[in-house]
Protein backbone atom coordinates (compact mmCIF):
# COMPACT_ATOMS: atom_id res chain seq x y z
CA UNK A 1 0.00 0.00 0.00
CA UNK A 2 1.65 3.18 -0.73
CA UNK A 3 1.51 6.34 1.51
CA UNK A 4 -1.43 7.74 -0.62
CA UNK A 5 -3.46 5.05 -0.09
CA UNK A 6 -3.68 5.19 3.50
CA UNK A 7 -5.40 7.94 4.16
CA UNK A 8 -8.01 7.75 1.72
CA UNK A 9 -8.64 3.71 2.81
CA UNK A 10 -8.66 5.30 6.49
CA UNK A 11 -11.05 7.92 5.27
CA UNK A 12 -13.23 5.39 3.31
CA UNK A 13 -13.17 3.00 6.73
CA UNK A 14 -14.16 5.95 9.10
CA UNK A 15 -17.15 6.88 6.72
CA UNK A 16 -18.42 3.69 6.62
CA UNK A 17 -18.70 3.02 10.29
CA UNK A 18 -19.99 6.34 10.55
CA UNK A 19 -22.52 5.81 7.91
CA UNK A 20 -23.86 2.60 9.86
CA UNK A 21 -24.78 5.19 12.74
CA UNK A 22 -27.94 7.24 11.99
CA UNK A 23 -27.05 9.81 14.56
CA UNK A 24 -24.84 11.38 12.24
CA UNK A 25 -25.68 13.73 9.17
CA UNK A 26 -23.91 13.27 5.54
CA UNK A 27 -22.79 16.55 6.46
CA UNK A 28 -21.57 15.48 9.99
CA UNK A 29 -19.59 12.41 8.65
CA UNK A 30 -18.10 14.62 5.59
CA UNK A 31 -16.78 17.22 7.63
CA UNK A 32 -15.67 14.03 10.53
CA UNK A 33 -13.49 12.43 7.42
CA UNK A 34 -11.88 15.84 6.80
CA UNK A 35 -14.06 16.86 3.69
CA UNK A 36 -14.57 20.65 3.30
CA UNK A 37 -17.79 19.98 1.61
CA UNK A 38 -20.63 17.10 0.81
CA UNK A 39 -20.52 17.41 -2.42
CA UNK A 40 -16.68 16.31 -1.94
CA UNK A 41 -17.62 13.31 0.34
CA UNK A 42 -20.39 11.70 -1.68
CA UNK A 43 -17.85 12.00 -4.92
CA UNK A 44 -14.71 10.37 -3.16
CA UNK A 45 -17.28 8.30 -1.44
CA UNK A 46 -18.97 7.27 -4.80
CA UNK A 47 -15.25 6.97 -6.20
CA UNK A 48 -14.60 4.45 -3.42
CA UNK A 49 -17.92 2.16 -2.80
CA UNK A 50 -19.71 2.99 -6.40
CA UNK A 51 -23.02 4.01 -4.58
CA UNK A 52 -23.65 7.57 -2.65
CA UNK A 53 -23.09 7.59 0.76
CA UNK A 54 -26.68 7.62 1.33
CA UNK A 55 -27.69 4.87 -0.56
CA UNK A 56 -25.09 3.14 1.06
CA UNK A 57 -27.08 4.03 4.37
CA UNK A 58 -29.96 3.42 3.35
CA UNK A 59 -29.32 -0.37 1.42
CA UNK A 60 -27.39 -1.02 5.35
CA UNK A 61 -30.32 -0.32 7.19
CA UNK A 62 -32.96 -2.56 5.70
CA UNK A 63 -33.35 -5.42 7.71
């Protein structure tokens, strides 16, 4: 893994957990994994996972 990666696969991690807890706003978990905007986070997070972070949530939480 090369120094690059690691922060973004940290970044990608920490959203995901966060994601899994709906206490916390896309906003909230966007500015949490150091993005300056949403629009930034659901990109890199669409970038990453190939969904939107809040599809992501919302395919997580159906039982």
């Amino acid at each position: 893994m090369s120094y690059h990666a690691l922060p973004e696969e940290t970044r990608r991690d920490l959203a995901e957990g966060l994601l899994r807890d709906e206490r916390h706003s896309l906003a909230e978990i966007a500015f949490l994994t150091g993005f300056s905007e949403q629009s930034a986070f659901t990109r890199a997070f669409k970038r990453w996972m190939g969904t939107t972070p809040a599809s992501y949530r919302k395919d997580r939480l159906l039982p």
